[in-house]
Protein backbone atom coordinates (compact mmCIF):
# COMPACT_ATOMS: atom_id res chain seq x y z
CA UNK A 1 -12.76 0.64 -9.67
CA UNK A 2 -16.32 -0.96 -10.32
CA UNK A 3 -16.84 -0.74 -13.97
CA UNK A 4 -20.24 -1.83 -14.10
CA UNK A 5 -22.46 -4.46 -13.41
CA UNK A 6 -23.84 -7.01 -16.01
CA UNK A 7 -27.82 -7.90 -15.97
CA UNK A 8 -28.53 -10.05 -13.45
CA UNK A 9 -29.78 -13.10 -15.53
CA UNK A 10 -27.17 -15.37 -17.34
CA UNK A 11 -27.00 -15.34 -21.17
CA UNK A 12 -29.23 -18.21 -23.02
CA UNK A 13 -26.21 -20.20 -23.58
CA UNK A 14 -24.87 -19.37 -19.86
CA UNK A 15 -28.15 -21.30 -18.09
CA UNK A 16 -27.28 -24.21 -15.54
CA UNK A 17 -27.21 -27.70 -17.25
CA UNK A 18 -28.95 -29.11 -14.22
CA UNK A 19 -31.86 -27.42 -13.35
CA UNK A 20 -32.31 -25.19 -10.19
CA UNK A 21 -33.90 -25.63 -6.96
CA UNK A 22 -34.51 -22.00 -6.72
CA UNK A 23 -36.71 -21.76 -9.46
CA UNK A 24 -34.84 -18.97 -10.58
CA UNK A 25 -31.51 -18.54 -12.30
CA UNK A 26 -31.44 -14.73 -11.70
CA UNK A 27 -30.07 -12.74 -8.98
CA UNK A 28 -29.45 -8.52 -7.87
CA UNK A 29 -25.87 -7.95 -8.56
CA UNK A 30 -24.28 -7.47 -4.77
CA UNK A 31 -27.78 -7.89 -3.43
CA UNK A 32 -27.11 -11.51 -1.79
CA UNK A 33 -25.77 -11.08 1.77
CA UNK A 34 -23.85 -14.51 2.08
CA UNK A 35 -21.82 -15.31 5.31
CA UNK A 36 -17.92 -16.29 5.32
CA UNK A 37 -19.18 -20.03 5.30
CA UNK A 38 -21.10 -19.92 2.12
CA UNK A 39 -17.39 -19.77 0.04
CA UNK A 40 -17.86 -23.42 -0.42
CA UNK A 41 -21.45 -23.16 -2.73
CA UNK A 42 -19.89 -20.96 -4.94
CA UNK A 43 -17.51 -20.48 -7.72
CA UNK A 44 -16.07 -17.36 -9.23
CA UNK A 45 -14.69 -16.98 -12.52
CA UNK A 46 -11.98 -14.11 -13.76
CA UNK A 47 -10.94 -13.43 -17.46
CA UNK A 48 -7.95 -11.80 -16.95
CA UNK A 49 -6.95 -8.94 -19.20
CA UNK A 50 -4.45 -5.90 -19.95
CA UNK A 51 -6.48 -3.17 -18.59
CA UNK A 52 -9.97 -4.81 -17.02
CA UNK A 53 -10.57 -7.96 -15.71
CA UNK A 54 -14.39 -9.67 -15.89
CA UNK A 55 -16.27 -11.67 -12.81
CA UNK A 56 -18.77 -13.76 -12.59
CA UNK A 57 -19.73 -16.04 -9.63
CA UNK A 58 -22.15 -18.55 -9.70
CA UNK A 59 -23.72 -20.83 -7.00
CA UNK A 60 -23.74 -25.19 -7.15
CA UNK A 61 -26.80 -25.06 -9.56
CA UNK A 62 -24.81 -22.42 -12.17
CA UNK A 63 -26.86 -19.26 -11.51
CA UNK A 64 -25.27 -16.16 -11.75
CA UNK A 65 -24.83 -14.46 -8.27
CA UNK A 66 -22.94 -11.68 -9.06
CA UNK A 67 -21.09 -10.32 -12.95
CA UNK A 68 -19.00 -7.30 -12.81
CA UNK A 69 -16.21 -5.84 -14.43
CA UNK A 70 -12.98 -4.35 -12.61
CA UNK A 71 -10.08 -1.96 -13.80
CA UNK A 72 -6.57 -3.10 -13.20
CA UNK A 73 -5.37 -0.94 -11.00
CA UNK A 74 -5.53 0.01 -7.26
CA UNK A 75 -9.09 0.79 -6.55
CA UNK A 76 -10.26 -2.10 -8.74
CA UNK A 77 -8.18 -4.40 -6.83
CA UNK A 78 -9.96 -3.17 -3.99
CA UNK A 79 -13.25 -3.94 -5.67
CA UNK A 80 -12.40 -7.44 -6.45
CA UNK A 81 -11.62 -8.13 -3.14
CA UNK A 82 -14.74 -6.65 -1.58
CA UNK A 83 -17.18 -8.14 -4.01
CA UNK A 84 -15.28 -11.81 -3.45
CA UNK A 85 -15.59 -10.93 0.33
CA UNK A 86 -19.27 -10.78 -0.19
CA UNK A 87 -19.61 -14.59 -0.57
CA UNK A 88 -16.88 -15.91 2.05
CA UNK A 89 -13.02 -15.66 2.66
CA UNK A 90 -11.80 -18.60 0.58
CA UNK A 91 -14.02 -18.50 -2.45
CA UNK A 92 -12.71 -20.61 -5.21
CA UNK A 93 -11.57 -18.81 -8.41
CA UNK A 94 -10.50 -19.93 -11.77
CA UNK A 95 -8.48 -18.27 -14.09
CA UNK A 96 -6.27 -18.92 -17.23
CA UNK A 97 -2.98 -18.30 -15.87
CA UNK A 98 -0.80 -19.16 -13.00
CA UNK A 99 1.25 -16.02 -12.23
CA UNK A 100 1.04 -12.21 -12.33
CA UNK A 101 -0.37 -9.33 -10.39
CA UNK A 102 -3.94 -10.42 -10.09
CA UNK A 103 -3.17 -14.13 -8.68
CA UNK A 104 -1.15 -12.87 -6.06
CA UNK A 105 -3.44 -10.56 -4.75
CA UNK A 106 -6.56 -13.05 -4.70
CA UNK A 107 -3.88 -16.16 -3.04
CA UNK A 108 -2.66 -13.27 -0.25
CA UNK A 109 -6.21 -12.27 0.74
CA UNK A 110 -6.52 -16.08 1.35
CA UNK A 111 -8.70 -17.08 -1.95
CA UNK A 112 -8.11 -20.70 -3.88
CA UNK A 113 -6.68 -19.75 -7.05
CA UNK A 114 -7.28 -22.65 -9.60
CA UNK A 115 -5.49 -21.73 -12.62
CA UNK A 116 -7.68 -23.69 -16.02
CA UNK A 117 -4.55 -23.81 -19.57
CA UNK A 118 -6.04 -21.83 -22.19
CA UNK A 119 -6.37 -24.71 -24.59
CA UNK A 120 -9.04 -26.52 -22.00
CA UNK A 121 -10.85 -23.23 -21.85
CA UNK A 122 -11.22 -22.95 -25.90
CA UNK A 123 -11.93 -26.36 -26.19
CA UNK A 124 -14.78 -25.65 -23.84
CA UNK A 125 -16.36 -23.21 -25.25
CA UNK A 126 -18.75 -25.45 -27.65
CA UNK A 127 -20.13 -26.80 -24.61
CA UNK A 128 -21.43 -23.49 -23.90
CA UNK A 129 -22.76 -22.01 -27.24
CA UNK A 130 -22.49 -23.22 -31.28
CA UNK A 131 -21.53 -19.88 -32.59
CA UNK A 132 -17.99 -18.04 -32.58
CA UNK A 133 -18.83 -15.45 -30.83
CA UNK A 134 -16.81 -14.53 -27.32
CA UNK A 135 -16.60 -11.72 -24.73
CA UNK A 136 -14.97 -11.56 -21.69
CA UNK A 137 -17.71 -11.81 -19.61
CA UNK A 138 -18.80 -14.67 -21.02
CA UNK A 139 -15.37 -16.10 -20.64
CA UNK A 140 -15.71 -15.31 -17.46
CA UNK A 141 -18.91 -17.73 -16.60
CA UNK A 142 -16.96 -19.94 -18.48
CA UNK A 143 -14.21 -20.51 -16.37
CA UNK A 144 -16.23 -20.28 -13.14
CA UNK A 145 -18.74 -22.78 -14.77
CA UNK A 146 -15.47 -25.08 -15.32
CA UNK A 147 -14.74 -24.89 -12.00
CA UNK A 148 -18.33 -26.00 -10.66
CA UNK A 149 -18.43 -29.06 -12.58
CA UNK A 150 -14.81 -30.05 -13.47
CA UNK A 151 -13.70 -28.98 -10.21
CA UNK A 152 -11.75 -32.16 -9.78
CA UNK A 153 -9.51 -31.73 -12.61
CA UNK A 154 -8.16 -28.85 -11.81
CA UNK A 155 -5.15 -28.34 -8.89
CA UNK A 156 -5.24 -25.37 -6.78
CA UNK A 157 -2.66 -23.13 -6.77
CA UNK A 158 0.15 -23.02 -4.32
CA UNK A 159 1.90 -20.17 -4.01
CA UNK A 160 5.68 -20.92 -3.90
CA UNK A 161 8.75 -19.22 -1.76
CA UNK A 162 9.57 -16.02 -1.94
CA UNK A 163 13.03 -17.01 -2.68
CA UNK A 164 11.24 -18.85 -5.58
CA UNK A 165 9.59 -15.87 -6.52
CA UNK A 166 12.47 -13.65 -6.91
CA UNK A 167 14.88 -16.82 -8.65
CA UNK A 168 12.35 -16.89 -10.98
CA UNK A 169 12.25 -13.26 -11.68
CA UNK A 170 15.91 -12.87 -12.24
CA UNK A 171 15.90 -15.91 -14.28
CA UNK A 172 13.32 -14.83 -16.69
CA UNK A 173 14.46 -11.19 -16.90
CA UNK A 174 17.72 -13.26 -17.79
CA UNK A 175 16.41 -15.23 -20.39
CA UNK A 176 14.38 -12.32 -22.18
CA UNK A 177 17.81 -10.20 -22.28
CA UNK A 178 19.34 -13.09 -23.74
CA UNK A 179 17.05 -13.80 -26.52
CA UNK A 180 17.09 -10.09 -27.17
CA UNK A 181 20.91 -10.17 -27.62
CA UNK A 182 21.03 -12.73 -30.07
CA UNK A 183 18.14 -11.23 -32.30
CA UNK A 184 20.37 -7.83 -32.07
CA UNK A 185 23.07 -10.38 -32.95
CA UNK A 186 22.41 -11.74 -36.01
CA UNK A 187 21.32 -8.45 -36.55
CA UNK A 188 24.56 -7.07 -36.04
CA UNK A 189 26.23 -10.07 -38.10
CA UNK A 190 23.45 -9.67 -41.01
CA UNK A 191 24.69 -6.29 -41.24
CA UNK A 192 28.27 -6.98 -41.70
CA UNK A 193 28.02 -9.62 -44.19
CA UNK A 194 26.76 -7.08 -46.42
CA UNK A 195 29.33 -5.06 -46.65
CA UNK A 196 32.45 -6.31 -44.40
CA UNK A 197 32.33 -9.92 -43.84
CA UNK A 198 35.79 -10.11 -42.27
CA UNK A 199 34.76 -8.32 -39.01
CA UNK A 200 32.24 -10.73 -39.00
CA UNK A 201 34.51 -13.73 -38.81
CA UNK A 202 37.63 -11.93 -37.38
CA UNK A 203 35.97 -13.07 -33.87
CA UNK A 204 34.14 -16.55 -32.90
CA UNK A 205 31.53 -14.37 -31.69
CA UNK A 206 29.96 -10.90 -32.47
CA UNK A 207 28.77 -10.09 -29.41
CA UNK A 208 31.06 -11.03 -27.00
CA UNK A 209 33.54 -8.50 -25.57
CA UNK A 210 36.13 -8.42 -27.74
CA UNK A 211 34.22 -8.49 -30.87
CA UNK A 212 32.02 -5.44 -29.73
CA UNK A 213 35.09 -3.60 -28.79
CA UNK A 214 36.40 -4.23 -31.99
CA UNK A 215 33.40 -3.13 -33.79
CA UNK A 216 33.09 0.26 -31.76
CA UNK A 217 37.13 0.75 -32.35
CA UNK A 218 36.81 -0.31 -36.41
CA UNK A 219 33.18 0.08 -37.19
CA UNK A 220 34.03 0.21 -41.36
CA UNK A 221 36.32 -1.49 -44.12
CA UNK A 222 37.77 2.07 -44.33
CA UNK A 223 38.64 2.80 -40.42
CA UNK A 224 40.66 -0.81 -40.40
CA UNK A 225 42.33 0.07 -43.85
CA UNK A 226 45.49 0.20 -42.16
CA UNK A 227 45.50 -2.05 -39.17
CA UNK A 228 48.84 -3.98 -38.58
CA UNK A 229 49.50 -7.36 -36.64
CA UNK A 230 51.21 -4.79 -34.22
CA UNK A 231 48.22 -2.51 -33.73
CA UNK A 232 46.16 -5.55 -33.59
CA UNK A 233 48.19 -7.08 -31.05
CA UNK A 234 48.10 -4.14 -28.84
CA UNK A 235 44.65 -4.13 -29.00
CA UNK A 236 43.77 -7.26 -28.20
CA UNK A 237 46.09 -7.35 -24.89
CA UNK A 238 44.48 -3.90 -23.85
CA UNK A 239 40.87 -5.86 -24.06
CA UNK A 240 42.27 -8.80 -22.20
CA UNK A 241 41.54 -11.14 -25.37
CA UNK A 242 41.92 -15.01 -24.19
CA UNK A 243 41.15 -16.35 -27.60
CA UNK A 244 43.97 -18.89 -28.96
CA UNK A 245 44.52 -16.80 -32.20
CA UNK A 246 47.63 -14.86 -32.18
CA UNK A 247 47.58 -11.51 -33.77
CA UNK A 248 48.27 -12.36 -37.13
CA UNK A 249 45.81 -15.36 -37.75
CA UNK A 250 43.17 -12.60 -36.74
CA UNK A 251 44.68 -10.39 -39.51
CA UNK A 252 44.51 -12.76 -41.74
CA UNK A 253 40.90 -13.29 -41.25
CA UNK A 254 40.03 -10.56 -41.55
CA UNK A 255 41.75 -9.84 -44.64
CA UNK A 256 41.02 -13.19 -46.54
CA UNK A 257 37.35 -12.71 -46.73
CA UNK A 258 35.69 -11.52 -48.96
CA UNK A 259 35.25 -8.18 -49.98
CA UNK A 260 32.21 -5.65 -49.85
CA UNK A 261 31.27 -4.38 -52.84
CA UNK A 262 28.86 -1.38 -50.91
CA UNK A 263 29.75 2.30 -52.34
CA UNK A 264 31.28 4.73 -50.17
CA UNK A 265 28.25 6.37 -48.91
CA UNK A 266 26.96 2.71 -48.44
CA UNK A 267 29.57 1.88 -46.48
CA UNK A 268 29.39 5.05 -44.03
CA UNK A 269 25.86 4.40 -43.46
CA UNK A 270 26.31 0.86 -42.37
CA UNK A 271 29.26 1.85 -40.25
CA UNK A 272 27.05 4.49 -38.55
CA UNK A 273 24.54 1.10 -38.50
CA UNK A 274 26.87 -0.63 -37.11
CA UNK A 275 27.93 2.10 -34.21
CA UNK A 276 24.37 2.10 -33.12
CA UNK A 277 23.92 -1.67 -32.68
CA UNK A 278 27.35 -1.74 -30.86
CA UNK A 279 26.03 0.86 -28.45
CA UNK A 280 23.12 -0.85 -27.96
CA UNK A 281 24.62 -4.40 -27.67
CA UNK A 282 27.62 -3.02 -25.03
CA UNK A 283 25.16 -2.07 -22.05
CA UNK A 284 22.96 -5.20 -22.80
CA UNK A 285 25.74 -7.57 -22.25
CA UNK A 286 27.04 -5.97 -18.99
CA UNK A 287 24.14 -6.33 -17.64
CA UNK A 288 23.64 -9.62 -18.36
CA UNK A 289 26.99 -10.42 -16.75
CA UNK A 290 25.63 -8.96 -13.97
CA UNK A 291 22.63 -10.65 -13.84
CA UNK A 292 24.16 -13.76 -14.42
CA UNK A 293 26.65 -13.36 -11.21
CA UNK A 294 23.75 -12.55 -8.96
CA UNK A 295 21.74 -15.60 -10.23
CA UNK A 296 24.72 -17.78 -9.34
CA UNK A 297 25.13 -16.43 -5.82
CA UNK A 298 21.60 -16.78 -5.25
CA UNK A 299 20.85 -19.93 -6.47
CA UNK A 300 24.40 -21.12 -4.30
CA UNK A 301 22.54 -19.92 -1.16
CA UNK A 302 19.23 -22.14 -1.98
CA UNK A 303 18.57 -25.87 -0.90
CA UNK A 304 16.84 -26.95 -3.66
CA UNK A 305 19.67 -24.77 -5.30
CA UNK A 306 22.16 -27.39 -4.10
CA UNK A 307 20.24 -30.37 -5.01
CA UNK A 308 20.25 -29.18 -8.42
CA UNK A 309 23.27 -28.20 -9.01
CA UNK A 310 24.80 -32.14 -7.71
CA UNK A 311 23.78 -33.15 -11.04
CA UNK A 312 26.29 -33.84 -13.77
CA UNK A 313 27.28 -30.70 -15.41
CA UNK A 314 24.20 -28.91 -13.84
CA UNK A 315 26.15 -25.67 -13.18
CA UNK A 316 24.54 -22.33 -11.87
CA UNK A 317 22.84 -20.92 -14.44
CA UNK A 318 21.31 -24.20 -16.08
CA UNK A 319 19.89 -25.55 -12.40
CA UNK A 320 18.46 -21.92 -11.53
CA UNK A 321 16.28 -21.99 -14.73
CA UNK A 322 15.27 -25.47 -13.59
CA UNK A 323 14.42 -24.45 -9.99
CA UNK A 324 13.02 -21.17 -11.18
CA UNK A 325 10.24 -23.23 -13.03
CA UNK A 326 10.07 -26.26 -10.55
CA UNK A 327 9.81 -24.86 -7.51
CA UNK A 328 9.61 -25.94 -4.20
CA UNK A 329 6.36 -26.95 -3.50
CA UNK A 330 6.34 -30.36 -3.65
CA UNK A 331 2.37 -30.80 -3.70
CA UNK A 332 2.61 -29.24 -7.20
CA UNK A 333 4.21 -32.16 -8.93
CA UNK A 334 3.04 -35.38 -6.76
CA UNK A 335 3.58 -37.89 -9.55
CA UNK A 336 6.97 -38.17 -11.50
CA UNK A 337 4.26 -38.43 -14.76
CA UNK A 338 2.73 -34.85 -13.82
CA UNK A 339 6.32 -33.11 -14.01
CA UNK A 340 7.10 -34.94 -17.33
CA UNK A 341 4.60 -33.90 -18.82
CA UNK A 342 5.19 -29.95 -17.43
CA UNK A 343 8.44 -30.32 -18.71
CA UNK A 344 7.85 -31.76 -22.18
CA UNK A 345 9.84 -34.46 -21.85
CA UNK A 346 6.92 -37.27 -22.93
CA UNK A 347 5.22 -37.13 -26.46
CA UNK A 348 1.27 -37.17 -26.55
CA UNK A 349 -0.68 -40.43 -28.06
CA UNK A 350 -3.75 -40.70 -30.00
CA UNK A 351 -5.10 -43.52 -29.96
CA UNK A 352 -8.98 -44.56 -31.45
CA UNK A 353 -9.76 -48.07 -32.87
CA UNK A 354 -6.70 -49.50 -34.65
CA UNK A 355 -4.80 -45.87 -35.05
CA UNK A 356 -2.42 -44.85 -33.04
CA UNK A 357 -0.44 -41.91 -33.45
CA UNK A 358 2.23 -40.59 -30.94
CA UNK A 359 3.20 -36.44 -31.64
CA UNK A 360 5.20 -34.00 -30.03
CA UNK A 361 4.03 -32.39 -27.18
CA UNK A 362 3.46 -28.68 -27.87
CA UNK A 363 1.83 -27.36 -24.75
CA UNK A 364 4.24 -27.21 -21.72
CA UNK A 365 6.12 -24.98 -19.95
CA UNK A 366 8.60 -24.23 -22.27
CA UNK A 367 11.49 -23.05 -20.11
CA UNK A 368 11.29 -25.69 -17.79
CA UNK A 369 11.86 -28.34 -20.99
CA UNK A 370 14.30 -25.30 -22.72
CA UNK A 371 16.27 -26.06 -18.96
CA UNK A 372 16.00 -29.33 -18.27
CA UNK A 373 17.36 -30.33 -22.37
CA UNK A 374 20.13 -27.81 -21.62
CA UNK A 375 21.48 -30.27 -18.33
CA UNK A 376 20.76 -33.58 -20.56
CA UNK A 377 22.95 -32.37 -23.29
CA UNK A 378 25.92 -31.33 -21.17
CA UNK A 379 25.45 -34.64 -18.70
CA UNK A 380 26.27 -37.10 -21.98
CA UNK A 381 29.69 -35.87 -22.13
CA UNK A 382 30.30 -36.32 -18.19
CA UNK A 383 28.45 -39.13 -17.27
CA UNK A 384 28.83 -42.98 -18.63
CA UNK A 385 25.06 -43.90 -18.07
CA UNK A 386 23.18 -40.21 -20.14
CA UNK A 387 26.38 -41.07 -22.61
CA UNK A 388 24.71 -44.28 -22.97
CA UNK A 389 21.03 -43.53 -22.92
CA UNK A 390 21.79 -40.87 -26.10
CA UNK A 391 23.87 -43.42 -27.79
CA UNK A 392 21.35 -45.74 -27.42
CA UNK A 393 18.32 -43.53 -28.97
CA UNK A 394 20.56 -42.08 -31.83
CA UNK A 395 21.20 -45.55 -32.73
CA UNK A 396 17.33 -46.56 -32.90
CA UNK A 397 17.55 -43.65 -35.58
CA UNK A 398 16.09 -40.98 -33.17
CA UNK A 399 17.70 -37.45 -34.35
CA UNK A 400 19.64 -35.01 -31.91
CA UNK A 401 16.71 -33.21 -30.42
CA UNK A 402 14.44 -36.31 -29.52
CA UNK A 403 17.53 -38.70 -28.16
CA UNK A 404 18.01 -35.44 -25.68
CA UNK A 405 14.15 -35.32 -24.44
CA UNK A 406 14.49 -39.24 -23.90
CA UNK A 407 17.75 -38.39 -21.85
CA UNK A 408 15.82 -35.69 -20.25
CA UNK A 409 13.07 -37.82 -19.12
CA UNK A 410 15.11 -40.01 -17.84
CA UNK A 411 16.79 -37.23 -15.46
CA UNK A 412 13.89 -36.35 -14.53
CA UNK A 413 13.02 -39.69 -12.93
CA UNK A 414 16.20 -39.07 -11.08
CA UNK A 415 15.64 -35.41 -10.60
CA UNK A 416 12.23 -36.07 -9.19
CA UNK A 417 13.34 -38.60 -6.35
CA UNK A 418 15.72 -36.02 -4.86
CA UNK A 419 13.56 -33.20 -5.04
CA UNK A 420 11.04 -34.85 -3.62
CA UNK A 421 13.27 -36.64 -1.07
CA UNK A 422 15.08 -33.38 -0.12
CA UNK A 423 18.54 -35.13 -0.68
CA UNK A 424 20.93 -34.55 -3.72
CA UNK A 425 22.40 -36.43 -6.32
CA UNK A 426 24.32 -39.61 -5.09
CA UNK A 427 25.94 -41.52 -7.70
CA UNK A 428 26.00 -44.43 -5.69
CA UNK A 429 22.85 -44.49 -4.78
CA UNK A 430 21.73 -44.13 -8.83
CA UNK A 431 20.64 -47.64 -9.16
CA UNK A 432 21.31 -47.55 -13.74
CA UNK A 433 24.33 -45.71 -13.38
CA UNK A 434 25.61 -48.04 -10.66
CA UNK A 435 24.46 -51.33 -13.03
CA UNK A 436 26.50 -49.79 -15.84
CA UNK A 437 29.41 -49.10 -13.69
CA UNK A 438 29.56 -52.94 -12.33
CA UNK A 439 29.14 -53.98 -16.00
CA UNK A 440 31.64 -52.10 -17.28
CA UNK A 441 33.80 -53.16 -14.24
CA UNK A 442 33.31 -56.86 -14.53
């Protein structure tokens, strides 16, 4: 719903830079009856928020047209689109993010969505007023401002493929479930080194299968007191355990480390600890099995899916977190430099007078760089020419984590082609692999 409406005239700060042919920078909120052709001479701004969202639009000269405030929820979505209507069907729009409720209601009512990076907005703000001070409305002219007179810098927003949409969704959801099982994890493992460090090492891994069911059967020192190699056995062929320890190996794990000193009633409360985490932990994984499965079937079924996955050691998972974040809109990336940068693949340079300083690049879509260092790492140990980019850095004394971004930028280039091309990975037609291959050859 319609919150309010702001006074009509802009702030002090908030006045046009240039000045206006109108000789007036003030205007009646929803007052101005504009035709569908005037969406071109204006600019909207919306600062985006949990429960309301701030507008402004202004016109080519910076005066404020129309400020108003909107709740986030059906009948304020309704208000948004009515007040944009006001000033034409395609009214230009910035915001600070790329995704989410509000963006794809403006882009399916046939609005251009710019989406402005946080950091450019703060680092705009002294432009606009000396003190610290900030509101959303203000925020709001801000962005819309942005829009008017760095128009050019910014890319409008293309919405991708629904298939897209939903990869990405399951990917994400993936990813969050993920990260929450490991911090319930090495919760879990904190726990037991405490007071029963053998169950945490009787197992390579806490949380997988066996080592939960294990945990839920033997939650305490004192409920394993008298566990055999036999009893051990049978429990590990009822749980379908594929490890390559035998039986008693596990026992003796478990048995040779070393002991909690924890007091009785100690121990039954971290037992009962333990229990709870376990029950937690056993749903949790299951469902990211499943999840897992159905992002491997889906991503199978995709084009881009399968140009992806041709890379060395690609798999399912790793190339539907990279497709989930790239897309399939070509226009979005049009230069290789553009995705490498997206990706975080490329360091940042300062450079003024005789200083020059080259630093890691913190702002970029994390998961995209989180996916695309995943397929680096694994392609060194299956393919001569990423074996022999990584060799290459580590010997020019670059540490694990930057010879894998060089690797990864170096995919990229590769990765970028066939995207953009529409064609998958060819070996053959990989002009540095195909070099080192007649090298090593001759």
């Amino acid at each position: 719903m319609l919150r309010h409406a702001y006074p009509a005239g802009a702030a002090i700060y908030e006045l046009p830079a240039a000045p206006s042919d109108t000789g007036s920078h003030t205007a009646t909120t929803w007052s101005l009856s504009m035709s569908t052709n005037a969406c071109t001479d204006v600019f909207a701004g919306l600062d985006w928020a949990m429960h309301t969202h701030a507008v402004c639009i202004i016109d080519t000269a910076g005066a404020v047209l129309s400020r108003f405030e909107i709740a986030h929820d059906r009948e304020g979505l309704a208000e948004l689109m009515r007040g944009l209507a006001r000033f034409g069907t395609r009214v230009r729009i910035a915001i600070e993010r790329p995704s989410g409720l509000i963006v794809d209601a403006l882009v399916e009512a046939g609005h251009r969505v710019f989406p402005i990076h946080p950091n450019a907005v703060k680092a705009s703000r002294p432009r606009y007023r000396s003190h610290g001070a900030k509101s959303d409305a203000s925020d709001a002219y801000l962005l819309a401002d942005l829009l008017r007179t760095d128009g050019h810098r910014w890319r409008e927003l293309s919405p991708q493929s629904d298939s897209i949409r939903a990869l990405r969704t399951l990917v994400r959801s993936r990813d969050d479930l993920v990260t929450t099982r490991v911090g319930l994890g090495n919760q879990l493992l904190s726990t037991l080194q405490t007071f029963w460090p053998g169950a945490a090492c009787i197992f390579a891994d806490v949380t997988s299968s066996i080592g939960l069911a294990f945990l839920k059967r033997y939650p305490s020192p004192a409920s394993a007191a008298r566990l055999s190699e036999t009893a051990l056995g049978r429990f590990c062929r009822s749980h379908h355990y594929s490890g390559r320890r035998s039986p008693p190996e596990l026992l003796a794990r478990l048995r040779s480390a070393a002991p909690g000193l924890a007091g009785p009633l100690t121990n039954e409360a971290a037992g009962q600890v333990v229990r709870s985490m376990v029950a937690v932990l056993l749903p949790l994984v299951a469902r990211i099995s499943e999840l897992t499965r159905r992002i491997e079937r889906f991503v199978e079924s995709l084009p881009d899916g399968q140009i992806i996955m041709s890379f060395p050691r690609a798999g399912r998972v790793c190339a539907a977190q990279i497709l989930a974040e790239l897309g399939d809109v070509r226009e979005r990336f049009p230069s290789l430099d553009q995705l490498a940068a997206e990706a975080g693949t490329v360091p940042l340079t300062y450079q003024s007078g005789k200083t020059r300083t080259v630093a890691f690049r913190w702002a970029c879509n994390h998961r995209l760089r989180q996916a695309i260092t995943c397929l680096a790492d694994n392609s060194r140990h299956a393919n001569a020419w990423a074996r022999r980019i990584y060799t290459a850095a580590r010997a020019r004394g670059c540490d694990h984590p930057h010879a894998i971004r060089i690797l990864a930028r170096a995919w990229l280039r590769v990765m970028w082609r066939a995207w953009t091309d529409r064609t998958p990975y060819d070996p053959a037609r990989h002009v540095g692999a195909r070099n080192l291959a007649s090298a090593e050859a001759g």
